[in-house]
N, C-alpha and C. Protein backbone atom coordinates (compact mmCIF):
# COMPACT_ATOMS: atom_id res chain seq x y z
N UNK A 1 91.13 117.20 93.26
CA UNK A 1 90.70 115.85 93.06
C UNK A 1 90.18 115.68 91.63
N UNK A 2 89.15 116.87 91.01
CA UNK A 2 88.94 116.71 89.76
C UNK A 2 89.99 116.67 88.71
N UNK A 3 91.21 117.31 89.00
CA UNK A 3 92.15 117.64 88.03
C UNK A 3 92.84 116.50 88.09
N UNK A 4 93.20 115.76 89.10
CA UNK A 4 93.71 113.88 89.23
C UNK A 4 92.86 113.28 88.30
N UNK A 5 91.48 113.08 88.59
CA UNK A 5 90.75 112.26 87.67
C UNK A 5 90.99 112.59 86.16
N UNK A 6 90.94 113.47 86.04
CA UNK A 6 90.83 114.48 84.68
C UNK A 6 92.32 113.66 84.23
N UNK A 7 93.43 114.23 85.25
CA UNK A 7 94.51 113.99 84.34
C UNK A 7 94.82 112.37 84.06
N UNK A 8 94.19 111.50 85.10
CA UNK A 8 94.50 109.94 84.86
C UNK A 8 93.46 109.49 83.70
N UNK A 9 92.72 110.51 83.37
CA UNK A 9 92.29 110.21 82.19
C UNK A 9 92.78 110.21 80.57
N UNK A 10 92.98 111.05 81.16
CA UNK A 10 93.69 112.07 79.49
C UNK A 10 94.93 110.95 79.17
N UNK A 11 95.67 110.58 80.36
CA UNK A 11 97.23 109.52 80.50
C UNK A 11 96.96 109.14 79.76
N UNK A 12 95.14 107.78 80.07
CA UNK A 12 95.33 106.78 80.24
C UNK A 12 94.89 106.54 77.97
N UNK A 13 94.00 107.91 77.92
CA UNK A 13 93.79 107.81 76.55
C UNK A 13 95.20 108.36 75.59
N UNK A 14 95.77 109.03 75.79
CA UNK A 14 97.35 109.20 75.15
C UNK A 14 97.82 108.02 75.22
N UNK A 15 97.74 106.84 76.21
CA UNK A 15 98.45 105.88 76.16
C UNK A 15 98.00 104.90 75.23
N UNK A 16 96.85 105.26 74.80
CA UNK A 16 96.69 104.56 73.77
C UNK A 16 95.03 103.48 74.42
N UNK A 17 95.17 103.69 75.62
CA UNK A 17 94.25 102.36 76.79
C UNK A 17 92.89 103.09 76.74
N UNK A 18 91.76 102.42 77.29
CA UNK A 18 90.87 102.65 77.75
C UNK A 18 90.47 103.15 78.81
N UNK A 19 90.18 104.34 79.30
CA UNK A 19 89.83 105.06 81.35
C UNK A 19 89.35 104.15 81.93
N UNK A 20 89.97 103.00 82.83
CA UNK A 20 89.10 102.31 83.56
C UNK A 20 88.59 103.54 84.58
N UNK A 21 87.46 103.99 84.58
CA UNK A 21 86.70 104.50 85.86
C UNK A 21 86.79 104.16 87.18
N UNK A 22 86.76 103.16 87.30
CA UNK A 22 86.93 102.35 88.80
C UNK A 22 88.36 102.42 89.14
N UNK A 23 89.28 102.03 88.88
CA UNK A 23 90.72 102.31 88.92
C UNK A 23 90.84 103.72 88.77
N UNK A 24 90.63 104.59 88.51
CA UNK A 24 91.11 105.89 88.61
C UNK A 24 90.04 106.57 89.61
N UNK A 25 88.86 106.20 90.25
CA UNK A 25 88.46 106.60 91.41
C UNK A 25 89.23 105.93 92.31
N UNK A 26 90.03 104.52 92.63
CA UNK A 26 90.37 104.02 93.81
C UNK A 26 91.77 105.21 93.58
N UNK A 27 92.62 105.11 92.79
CA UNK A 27 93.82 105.84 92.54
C UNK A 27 93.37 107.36 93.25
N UNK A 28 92.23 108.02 92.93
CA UNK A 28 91.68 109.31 93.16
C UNK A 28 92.03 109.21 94.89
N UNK A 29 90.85 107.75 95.28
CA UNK A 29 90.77 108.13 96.80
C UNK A 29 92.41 107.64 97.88
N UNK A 30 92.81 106.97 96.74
CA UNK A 30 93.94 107.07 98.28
C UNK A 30 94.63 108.07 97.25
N UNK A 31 95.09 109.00 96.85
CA UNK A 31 95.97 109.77 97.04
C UNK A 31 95.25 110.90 98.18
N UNK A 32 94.03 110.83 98.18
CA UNK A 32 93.28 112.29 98.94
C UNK A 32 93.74 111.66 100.48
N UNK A 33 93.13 110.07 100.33
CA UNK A 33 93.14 109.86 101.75
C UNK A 33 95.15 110.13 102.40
N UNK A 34 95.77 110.21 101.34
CA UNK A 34 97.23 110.11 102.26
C UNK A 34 97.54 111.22 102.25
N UNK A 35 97.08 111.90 100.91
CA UNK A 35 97.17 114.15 101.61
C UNK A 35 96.40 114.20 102.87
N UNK A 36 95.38 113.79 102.97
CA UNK A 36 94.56 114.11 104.57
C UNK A 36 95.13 113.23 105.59
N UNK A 37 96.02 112.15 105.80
CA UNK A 37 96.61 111.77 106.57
C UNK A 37 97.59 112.57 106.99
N UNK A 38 98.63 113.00 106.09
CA UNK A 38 99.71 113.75 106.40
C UNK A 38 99.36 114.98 106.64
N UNK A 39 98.31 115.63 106.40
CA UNK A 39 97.65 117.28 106.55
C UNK A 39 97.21 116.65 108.40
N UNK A 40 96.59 115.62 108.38
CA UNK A 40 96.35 115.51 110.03
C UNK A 40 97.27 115.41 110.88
N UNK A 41 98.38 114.59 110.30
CA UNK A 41 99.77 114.21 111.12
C UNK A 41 100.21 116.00 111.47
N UNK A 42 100.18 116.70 110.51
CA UNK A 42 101.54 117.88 110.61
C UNK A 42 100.17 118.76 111.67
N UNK A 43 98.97 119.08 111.82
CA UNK A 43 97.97 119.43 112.52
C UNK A 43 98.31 119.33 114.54
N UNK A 44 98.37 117.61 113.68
CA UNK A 44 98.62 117.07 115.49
C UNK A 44 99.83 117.46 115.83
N UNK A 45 101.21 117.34 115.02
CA UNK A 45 102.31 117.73 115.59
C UNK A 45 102.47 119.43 115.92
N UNK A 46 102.02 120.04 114.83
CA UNK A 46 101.70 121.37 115.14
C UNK A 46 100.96 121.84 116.61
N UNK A 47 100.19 121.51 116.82
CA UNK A 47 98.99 121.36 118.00
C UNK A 47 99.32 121.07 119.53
N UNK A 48 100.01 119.89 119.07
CA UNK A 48 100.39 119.09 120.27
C UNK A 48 101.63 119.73 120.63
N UNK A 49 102.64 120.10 120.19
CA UNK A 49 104.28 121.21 120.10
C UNK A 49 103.83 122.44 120.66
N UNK A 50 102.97 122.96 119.94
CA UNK A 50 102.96 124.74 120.38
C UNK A 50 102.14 125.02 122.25
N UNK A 51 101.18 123.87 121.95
CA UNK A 51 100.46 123.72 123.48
C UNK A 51 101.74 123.43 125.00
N UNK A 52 102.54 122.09 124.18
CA UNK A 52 103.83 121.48 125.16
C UNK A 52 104.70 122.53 125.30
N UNK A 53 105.08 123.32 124.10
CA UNK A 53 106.08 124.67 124.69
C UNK A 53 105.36 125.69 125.28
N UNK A 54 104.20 125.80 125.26
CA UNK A 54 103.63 126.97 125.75
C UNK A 54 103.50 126.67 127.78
N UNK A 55 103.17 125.72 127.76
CA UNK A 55 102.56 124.98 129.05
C UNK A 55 103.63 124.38 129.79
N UNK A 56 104.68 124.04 129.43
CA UNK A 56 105.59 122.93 130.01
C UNK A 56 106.61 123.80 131.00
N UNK A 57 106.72 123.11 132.23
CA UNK A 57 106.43 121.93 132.75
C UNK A 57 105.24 121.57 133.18
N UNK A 58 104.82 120.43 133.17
CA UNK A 58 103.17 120.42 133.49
C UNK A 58 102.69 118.74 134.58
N UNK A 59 102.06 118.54 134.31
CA UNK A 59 101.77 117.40 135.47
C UNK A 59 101.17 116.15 133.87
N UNK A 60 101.48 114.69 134.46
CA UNK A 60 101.27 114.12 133.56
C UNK A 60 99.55 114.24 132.92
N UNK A 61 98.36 114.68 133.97
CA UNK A 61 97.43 114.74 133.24
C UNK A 61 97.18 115.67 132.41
N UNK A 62 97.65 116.61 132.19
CA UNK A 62 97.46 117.68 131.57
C UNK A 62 98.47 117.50 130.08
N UNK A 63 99.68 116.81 130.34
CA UNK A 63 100.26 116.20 128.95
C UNK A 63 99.13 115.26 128.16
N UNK A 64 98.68 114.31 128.78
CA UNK A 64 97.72 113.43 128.13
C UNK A 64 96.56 114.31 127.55
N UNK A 65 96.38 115.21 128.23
CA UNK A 65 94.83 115.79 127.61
C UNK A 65 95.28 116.75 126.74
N UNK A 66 96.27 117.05 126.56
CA UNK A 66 96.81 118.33 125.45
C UNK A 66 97.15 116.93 124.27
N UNK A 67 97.34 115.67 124.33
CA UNK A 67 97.51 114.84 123.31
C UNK A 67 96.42 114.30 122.97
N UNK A 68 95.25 114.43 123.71
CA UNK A 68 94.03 114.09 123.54
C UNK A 68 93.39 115.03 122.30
N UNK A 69 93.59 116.40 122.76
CA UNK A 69 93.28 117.12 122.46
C UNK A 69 93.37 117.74 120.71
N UNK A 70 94.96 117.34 120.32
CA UNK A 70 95.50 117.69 119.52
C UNK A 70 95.24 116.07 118.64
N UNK A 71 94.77 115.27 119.02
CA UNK A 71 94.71 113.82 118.58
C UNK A 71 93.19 113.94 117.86
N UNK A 72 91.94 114.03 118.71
CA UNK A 72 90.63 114.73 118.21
C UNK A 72 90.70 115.78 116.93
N UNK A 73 91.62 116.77 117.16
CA UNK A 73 91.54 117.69 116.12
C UNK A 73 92.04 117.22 114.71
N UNK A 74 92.80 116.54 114.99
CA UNK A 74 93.46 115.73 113.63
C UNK A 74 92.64 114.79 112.94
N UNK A 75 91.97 114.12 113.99
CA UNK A 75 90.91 112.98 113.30
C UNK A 75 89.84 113.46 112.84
N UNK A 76 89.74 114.98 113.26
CA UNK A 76 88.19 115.37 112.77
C UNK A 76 88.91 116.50 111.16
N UNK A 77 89.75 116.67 110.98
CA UNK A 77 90.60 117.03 109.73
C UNK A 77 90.58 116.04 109.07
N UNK A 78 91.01 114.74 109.12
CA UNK A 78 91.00 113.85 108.48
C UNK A 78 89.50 113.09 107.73
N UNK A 79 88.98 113.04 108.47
CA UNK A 79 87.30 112.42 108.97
C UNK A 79 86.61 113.90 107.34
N UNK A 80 86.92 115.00 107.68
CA UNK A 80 86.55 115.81 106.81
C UNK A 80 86.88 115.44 105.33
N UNK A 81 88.49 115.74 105.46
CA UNK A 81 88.83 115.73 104.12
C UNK A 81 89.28 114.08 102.97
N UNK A 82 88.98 113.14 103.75
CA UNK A 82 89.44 111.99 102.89
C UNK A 82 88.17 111.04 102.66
N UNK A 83 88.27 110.76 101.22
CA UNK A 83 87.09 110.34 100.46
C UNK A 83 87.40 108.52 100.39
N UNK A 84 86.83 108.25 100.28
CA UNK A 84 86.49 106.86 98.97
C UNK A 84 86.62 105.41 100.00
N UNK A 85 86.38 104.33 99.67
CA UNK A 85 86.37 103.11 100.10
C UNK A 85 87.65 102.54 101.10
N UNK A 86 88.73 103.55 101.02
CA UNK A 86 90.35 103.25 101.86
C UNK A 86 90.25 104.41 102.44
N UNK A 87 89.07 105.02 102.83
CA UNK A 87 89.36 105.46 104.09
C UNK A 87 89.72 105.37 105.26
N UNK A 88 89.18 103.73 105.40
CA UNK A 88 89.54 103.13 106.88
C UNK A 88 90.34 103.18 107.09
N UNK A 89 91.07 102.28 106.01
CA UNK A 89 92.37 101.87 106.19
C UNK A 89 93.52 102.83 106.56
N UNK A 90 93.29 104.40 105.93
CA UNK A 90 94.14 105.33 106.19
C UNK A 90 93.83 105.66 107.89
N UNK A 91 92.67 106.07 108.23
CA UNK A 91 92.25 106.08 109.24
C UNK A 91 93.01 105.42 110.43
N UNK A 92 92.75 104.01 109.98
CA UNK A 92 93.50 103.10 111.02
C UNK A 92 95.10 103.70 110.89
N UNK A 93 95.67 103.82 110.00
CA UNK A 93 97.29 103.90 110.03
C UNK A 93 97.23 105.63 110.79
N UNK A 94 96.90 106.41 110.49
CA UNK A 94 96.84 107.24 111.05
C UNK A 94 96.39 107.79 112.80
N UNK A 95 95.55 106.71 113.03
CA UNK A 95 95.32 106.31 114.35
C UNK A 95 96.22 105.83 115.25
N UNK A 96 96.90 104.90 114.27
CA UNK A 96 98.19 104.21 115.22
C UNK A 96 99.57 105.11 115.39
């Protein structure tokens, strides 16, 4: 994350511009928040796959709670690793 900031800095002075600060923290937080979306997505699919081949055939409550299960673990990966003011928003897309 420091080396993003760092480098949207350095750009933005080679380019000749001024570092807006604020723009290169929002730029900072959604790139983290969509690495920690997709680090949660591949978690849950990971999670939720290895449990379904391990277990299957199974009864429908026990599918739901292994998606429960693997659904929690992802949000609390996510919940960890994604920073800044569009968190929600990733949150929400990632939820759905």
């Amino acid at each position: 994350m420091l080396y993003n900031l760092a480098k949207s800095y350095v750009d933005s002075i080679n380019a000749g511009a001024v570092p807006s600060i604020e723009s290169s923290w929002s730029y900072i937080c959604k790139n983290e928040c969509q690495k920690a979306m997709m680090d949660a997505y591949q978690v849950f699919e990971k999670l939720f796959y290895d449990e379904f081949s391990e277990r299957c055939p199974m009864l429908e409550v026990e599918l739901k709670q292994i998606y429960k299960d693997a659904k929690q673990q992802a949000m609390a990966l996510f919940n960890k690793t994604a920073v800044g003011e569009v968190k929600d928003t990733f949150y929400t897309q990632l939820k759905d």
